[in-house]
Protein backbone atom coordinates (compact mmCIF):
# COMPACT_ATOMS: atom_id res chain seq x y z
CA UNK A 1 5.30 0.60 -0.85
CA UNK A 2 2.00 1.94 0.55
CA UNK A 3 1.97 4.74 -2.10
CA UNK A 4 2.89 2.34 -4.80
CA UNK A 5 -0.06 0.17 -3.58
CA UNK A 6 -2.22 3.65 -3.45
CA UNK A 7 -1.31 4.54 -7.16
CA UNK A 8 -2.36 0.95 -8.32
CA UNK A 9 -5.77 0.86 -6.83
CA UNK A 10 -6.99 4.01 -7.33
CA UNK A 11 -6.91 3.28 -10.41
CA UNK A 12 -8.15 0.42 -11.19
CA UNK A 13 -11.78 1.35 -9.04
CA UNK A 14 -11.45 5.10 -9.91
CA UNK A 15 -15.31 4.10 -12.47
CA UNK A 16 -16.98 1.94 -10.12
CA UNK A 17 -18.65 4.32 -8.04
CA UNK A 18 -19.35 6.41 -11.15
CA UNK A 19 -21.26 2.95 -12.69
CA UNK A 20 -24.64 3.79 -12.45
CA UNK A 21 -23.91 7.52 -13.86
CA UNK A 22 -21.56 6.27 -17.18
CA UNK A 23 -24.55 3.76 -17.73
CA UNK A 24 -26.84 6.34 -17.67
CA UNK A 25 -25.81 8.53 -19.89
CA UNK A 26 -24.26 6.09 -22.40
CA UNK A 27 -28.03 4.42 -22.33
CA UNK A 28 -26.58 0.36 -21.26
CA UNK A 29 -27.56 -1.79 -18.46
CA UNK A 30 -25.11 -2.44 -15.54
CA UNK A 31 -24.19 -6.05 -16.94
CA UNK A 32 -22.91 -3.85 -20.29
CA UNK A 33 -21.23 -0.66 -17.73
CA UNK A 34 -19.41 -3.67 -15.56
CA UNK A 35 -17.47 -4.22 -18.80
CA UNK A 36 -15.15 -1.49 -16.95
CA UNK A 37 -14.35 -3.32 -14.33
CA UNK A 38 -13.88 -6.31 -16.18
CA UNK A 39 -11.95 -5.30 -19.01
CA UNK A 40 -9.49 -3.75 -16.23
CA UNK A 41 -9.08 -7.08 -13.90
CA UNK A 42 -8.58 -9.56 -17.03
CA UNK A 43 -5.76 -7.14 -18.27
CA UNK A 44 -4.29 -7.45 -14.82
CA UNK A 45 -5.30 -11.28 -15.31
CA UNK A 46 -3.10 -11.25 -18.52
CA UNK A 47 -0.11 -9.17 -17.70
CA UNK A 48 0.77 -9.90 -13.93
CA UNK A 49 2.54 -13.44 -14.47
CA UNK A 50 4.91 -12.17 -16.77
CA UNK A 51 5.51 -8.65 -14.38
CA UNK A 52 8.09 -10.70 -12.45
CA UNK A 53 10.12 -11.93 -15.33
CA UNK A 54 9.92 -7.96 -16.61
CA UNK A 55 11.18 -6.89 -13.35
CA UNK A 56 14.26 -9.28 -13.63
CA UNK A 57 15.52 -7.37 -16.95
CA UNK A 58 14.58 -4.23 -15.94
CA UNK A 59 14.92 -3.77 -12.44
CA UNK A 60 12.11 -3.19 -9.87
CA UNK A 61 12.32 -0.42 -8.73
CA UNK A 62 12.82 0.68 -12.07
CA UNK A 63 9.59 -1.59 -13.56
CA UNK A 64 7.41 0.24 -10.65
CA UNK A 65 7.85 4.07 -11.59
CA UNK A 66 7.87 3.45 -14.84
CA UNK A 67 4.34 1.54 -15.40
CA UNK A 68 3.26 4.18 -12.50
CA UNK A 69 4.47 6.94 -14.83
CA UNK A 70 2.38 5.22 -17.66
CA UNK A 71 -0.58 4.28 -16.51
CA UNK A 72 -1.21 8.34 -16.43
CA UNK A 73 -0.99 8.23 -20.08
CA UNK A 74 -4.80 6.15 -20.95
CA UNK A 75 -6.02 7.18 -17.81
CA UNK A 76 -6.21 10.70 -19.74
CA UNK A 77 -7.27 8.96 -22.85
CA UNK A 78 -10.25 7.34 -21.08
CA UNK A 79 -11.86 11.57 -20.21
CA UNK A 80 -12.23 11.64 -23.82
CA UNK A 81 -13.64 8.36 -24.75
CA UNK A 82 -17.18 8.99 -26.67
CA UNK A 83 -18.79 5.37 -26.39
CA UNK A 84 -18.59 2.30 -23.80
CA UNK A 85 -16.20 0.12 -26.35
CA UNK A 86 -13.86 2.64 -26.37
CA UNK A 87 -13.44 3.08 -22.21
CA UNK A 88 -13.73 -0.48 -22.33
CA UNK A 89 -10.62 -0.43 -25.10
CA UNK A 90 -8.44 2.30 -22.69
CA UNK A 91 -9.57 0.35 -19.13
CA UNK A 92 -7.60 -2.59 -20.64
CA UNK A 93 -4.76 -1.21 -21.47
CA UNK A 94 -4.58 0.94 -17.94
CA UNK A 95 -5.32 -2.65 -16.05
CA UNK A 96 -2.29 -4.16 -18.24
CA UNK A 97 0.10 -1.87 -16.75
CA UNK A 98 -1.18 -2.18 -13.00
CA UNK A 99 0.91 -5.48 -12.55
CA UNK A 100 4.15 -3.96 -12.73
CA UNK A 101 2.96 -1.70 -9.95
CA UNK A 102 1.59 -3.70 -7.47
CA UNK A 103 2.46 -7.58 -8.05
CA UNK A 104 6.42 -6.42 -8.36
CA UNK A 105 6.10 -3.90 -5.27
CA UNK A 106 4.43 -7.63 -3.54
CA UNK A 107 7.90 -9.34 -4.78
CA UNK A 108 10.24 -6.26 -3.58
CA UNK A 109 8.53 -6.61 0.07
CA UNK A 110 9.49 -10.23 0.01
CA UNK A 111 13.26 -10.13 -0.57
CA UNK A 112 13.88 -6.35 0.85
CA UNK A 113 12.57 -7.48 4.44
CA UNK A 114 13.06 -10.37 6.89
CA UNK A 115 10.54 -13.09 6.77
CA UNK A 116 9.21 -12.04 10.27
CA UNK A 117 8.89 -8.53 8.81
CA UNK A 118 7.09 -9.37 5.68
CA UNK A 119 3.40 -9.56 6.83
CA UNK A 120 3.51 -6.43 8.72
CA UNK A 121 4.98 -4.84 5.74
CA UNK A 122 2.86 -6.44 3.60
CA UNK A 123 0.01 -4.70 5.82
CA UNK A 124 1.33 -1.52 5.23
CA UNK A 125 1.38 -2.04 1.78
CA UNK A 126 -2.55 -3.30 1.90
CA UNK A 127 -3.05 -0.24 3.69
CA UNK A 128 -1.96 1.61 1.23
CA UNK A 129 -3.24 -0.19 -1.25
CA UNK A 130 -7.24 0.78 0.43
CA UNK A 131 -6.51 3.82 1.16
CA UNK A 132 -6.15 3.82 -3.21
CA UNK A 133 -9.23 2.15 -3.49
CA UNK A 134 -11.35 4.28 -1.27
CA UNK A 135 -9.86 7.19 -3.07
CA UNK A 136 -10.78 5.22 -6.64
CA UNK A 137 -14.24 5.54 -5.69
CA UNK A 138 -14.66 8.71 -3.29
CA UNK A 139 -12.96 11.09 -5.18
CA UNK A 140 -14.28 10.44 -8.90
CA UNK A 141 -17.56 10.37 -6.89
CA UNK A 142 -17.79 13.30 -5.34
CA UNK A 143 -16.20 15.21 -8.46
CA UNK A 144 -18.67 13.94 -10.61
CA UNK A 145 -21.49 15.78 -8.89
CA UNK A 146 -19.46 18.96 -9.66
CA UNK A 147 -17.81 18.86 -12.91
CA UNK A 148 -18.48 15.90 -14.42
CA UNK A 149 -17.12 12.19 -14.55
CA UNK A 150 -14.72 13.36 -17.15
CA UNK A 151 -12.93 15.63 -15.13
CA UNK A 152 -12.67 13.60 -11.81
CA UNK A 153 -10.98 11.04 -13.87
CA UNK A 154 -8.47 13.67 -14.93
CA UNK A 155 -7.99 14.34 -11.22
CA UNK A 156 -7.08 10.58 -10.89
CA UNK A 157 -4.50 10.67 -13.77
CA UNK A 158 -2.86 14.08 -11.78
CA UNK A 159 -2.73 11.79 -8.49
CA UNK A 160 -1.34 9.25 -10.34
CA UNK A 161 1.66 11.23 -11.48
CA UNK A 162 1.87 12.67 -8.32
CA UNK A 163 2.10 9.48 -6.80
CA UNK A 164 4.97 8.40 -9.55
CA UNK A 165 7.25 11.26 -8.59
CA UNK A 166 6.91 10.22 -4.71
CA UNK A 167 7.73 6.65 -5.62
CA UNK A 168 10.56 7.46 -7.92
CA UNK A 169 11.92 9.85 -5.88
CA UNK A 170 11.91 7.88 -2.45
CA UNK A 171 11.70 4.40 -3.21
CA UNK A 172 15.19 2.67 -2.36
CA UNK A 173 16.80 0.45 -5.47
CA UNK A 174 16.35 -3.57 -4.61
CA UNK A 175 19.38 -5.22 -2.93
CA UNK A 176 18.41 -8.64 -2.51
CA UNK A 177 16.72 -9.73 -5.54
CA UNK A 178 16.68 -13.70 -6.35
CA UNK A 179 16.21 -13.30 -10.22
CA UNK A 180 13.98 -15.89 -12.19
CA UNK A 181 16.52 -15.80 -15.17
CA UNK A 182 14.64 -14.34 -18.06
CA UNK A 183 10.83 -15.36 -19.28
CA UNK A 184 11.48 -19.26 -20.23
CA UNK A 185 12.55 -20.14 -16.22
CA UNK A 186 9.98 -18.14 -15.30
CA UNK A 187 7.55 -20.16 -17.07
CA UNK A 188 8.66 -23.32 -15.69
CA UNK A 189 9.13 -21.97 -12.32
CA UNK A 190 5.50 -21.53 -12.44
CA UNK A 191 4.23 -24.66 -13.75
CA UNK A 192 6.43 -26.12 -10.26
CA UNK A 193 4.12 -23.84 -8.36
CA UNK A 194 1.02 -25.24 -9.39
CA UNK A 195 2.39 -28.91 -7.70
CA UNK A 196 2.26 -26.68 -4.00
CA UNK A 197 -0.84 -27.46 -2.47
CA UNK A 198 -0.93 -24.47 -0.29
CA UNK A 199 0.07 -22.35 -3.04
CA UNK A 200 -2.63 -23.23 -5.19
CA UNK A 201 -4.78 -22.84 -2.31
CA UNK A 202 -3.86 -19.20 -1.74
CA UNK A 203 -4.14 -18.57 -5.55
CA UNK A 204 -8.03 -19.95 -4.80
CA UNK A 205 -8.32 -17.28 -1.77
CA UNK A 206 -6.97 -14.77 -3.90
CA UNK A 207 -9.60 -15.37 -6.85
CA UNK A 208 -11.90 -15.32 -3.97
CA UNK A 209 -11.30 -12.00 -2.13
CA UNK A 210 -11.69 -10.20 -5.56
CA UNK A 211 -14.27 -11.85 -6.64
CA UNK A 212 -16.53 -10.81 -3.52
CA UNK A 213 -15.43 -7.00 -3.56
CA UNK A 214 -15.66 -6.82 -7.13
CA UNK A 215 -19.26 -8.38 -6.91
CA UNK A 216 -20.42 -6.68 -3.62
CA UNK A 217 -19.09 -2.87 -4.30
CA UNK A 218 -19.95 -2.52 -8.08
CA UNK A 219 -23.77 -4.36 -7.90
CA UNK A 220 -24.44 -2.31 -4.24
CA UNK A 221 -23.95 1.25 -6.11
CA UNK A 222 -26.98 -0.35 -8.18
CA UNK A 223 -28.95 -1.17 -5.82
CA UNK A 224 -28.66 1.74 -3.91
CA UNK A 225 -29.02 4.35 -6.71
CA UNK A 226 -32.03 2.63 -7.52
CA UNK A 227 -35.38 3.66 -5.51
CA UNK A 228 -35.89 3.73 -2.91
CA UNK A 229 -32.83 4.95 -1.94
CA UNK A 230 -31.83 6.97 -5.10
CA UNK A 231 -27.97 7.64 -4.43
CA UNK A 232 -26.01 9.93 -5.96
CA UNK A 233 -22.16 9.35 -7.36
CA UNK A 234 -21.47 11.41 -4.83
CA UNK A 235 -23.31 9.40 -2.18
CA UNK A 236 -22.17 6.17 -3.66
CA UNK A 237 -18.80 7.62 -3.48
CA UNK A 238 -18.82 8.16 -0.02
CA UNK A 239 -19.94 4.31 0.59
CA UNK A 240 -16.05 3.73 0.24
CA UNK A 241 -15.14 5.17 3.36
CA UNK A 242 -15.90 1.49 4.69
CA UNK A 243 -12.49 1.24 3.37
CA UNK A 244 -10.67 3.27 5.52
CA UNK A 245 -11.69 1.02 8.39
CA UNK A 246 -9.43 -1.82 7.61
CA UNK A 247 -6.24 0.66 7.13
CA UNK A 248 -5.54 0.57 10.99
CA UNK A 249 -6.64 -2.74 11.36
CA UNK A 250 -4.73 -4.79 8.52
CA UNK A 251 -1.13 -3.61 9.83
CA UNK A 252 -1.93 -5.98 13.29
CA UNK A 253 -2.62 -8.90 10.79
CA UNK A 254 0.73 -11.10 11.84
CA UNK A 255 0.33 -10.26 15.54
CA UNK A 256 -3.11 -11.95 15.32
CA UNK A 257 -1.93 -15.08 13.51
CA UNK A 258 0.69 -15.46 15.79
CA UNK A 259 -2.29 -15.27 18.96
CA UNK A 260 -4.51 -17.67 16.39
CA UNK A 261 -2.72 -19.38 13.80
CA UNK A 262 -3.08 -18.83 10.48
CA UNK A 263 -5.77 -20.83 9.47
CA UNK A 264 -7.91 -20.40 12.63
CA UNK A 265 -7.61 -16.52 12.48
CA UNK A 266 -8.86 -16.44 8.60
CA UNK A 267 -11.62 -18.83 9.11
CA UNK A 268 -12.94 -16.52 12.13
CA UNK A 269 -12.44 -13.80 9.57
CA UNK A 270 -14.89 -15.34 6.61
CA UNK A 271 -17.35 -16.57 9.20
CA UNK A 272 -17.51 -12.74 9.89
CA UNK A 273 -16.94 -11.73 6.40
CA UNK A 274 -20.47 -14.07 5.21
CA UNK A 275 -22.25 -11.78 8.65
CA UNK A 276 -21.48 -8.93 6.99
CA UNK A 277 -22.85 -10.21 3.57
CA UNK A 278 -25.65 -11.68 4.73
CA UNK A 279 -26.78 -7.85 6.24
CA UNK A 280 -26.47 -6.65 2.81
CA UNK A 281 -30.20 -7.49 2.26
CA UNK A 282 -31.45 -5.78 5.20
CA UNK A 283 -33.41 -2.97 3.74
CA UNK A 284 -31.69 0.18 6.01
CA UNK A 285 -29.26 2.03 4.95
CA UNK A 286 -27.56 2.11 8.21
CA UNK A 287 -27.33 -2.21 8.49
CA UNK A 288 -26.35 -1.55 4.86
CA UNK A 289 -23.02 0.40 5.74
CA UNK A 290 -22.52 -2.01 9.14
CA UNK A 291 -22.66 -4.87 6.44
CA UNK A 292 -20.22 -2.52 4.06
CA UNK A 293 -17.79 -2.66 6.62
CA UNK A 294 -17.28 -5.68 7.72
CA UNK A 295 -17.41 -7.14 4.35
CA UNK A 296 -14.46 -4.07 3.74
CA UNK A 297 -12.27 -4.93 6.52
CA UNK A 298 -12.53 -9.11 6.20
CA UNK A 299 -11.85 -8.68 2.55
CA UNK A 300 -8.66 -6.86 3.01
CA UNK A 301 -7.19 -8.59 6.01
CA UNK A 302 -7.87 -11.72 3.74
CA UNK A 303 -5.80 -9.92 1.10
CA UNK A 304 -2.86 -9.60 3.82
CA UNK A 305 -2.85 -12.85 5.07
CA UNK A 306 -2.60 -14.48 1.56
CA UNK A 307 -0.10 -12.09 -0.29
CA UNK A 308 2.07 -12.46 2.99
CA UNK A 309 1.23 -16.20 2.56
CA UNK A 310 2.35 -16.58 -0.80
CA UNK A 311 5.85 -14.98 -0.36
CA UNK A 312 6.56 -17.09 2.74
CA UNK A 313 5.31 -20.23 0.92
CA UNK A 314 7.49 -19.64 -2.19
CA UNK A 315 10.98 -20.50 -1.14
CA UNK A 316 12.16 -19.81 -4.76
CA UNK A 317 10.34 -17.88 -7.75
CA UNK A 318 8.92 -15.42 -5.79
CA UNK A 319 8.08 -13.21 -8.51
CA UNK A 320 6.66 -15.34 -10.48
CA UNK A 321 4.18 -16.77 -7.81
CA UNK A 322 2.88 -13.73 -6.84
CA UNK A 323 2.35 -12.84 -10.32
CA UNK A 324 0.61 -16.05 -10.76
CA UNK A 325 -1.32 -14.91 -7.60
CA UNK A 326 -2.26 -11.77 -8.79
CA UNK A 327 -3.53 -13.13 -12.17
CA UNK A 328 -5.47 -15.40 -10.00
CA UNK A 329 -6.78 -12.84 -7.98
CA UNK A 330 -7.62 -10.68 -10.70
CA UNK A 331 -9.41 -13.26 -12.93
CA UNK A 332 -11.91 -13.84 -9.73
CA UNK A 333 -12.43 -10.12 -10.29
CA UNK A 334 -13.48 -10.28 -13.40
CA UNK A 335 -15.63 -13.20 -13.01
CA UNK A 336 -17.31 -10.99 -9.79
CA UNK A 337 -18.14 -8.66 -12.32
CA UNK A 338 -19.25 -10.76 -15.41
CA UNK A 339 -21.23 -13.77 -13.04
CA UNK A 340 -22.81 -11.26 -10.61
CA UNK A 341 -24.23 -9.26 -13.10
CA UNK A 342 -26.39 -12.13 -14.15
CA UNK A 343 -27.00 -13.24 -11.26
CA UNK A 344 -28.50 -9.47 -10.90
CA UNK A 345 -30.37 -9.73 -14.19
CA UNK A 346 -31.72 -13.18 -13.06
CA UNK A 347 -32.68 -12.63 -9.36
CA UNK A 348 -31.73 -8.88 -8.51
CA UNK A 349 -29.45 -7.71 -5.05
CA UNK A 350 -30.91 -10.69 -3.28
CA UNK A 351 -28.99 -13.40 -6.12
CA UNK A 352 -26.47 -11.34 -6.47
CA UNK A 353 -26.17 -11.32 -1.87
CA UNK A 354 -26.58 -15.57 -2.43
CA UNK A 355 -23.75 -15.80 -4.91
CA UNK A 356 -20.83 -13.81 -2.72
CA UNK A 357 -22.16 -16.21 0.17
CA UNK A 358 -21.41 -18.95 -1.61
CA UNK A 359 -18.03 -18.24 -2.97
CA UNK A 360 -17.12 -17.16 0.95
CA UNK A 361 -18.31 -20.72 1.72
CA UNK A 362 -15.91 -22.44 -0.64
CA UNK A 363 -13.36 -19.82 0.32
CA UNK A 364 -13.67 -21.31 3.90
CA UNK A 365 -13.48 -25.35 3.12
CA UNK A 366 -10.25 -24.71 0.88
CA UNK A 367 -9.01 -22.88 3.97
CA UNK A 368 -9.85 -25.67 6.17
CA UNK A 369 -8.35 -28.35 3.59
CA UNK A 370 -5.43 -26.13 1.64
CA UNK A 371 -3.65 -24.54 4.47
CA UNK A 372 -0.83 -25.09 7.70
């Protein structure tokens, strides 16, 4: 699961420390070089309701290494892309193949353990799964300084694989799958989950959580390769290890909502989540990576509570409410990218700093209102 979750993510940020760089030498502005990002989350947006159904014909373990196997193939593609439209073209089809990874690996936690198992799993999983994204971003970044953006993405495509064999090879077929029944139920089952109020509150969370990484890690590598602090990919790159922080932290997730509650426990952690935010704007680069951090960590333990939130809630369609979770999720990081960048074109690091506030604010009252 936690390799699965690695192969996913390290993907699907493998360009954003490399942002500033691509924009540079294809001459755009970052508000045309976020396309990347976007272009990969609304695939993901797209394709992940309709990964569960998928998984019911095909089998998961079987959907998993085979869009893992896959997603190798326009990974490749995108080292010889010659203009922005076409990376743009080759990050959408890589971010529609992501869903079978990661939002099926979310359903095969949920029927393959207990119930009082699946949040610590799920925290593995998450660990896993930032471990990939601090790889996404570290790795192409330090390559880049070395041989070239085009070459550390090839590098990512040879994980990738490498990843798919591990999977494939290790990864035990499902036992206790509850099927949806084909595409049709599976449509209905989801229109049922949009009447659960704490379902639709989680699918708000999720938008949320995305939205403020996707916003706060892409528009920071702007502001810090610009002066006076004039980063390198490889620096940039290495802003990602805030990541790593939250991998021995997230696995302790259910013991803490079991001290807490639930809804206690993740209000605590957005109250910390808007500190760390808010330190964004202090001008050193120390308070910078302090703010990093704690934005990092809140972020993900966020991401464990609701994932492990939504298969607990769903007593029936499981895969088709996390799917509908991670389209959720993935269409708040799109609009991260797309409304953050003009909220950087209109007011700079500062607007772009007042926006993530904001959507951490609203994150908190549907808390307080949505959930047990």
């Amino acid at each position: 699961m936690a390799t699965a979750g690695f192969a996913a993510f390290v993907n699907l940020y493998s360009p954003q420390a490399l942002l500033p760089r691509l924009a540079g030498e294809f001459h755009v502005g970052p508000g045309e070089i976020s396309a990347l990002m976007t272009a990969g989350t609304a695939a993901i947006a797209l394709s992940a309701p309709f990964s569960g159904a998928l998984a019911d014909v095909t089998g998961r373990k079987r959907l998993i290494t085979a869009a893992m196997f896959a997603v190798f193939v326009p990974t490749v593609i995108m080292t010889f892309a010659s203009s922005v439209a076409q990376l743009t073209f080759w990050r959408f089809v890589q971010g529609l193949l992501l869903p079978p990874i990661f939002a099926v690996a979310v359903a095969y936690i949920g029927d393959e353990w207990p119930p009082s198992d699946v949040t610590r799993v799920a925290g593995i999983y998450i660990s896993g799964s930032s471990v990939g994204g601090f790889c996404g971003r570290f790795i192409p970044g330090l390559l880049t300084d070395a041989i070239g953006w085009r070459a550390a993405i090839q590098v990512v495509a040879l994980i990738t694989f490498s990843a798919a064999v591990i999977v494939a090879a290790t990864l035990p077929t499902e036992r206790n799958v509850v099927r949806s029944g084909g595409l049709v139920p599976s449509l209905a089952q989801m229109v049922k989950h949009f009447r659960n109020r704490r379902l639709v509150a989680t699918y708000v969370i999720g938008f949320g959580v995305l939205f403020n990484f996707i916003a706060t890690f892409t528009y920071v590598s702007f502001h810090l390769a610009a002066p006076p602090y004039l980063f390198s990919p490889a620096l940039l790159g290495a802003l990602f290890l805030t990541y790593l922080v939250s991998s021995p932290i997230v696995p302790w997730v259910g013991r803490a909502i079991a001290l807490f509650g639930r809804r206690p426990f993740i209000l605590g952690v957005i109250a910390l989540w808007i500190v760390g935010a808010l330190l964004l704007l202090a001008p050193p680069v120390v308070v910078i990576i302090v703010g990093l951090t704690l934005c990092a960590v809140c972020g993900m333990v966020c991401q464990a509570v609701a994932t492990g939130y939504v298969t607990l809630t769903a007593r029936e369609g499981r895969s088709s409410a996390v799917g509908l979770y991670a389209s959720m999720y993935y269409i708040g990081g799109s609009a991260g990218a797309f409304l953050t960048g003009l909220a950087w074109t209109s007011a700079g690091w500062a607007g772009c700093v007042a926006l993530i506030v904001a959507v951490q604010v609203v994150m908190a009252l549907i808390v307080a209102v949505g959930w047990d």
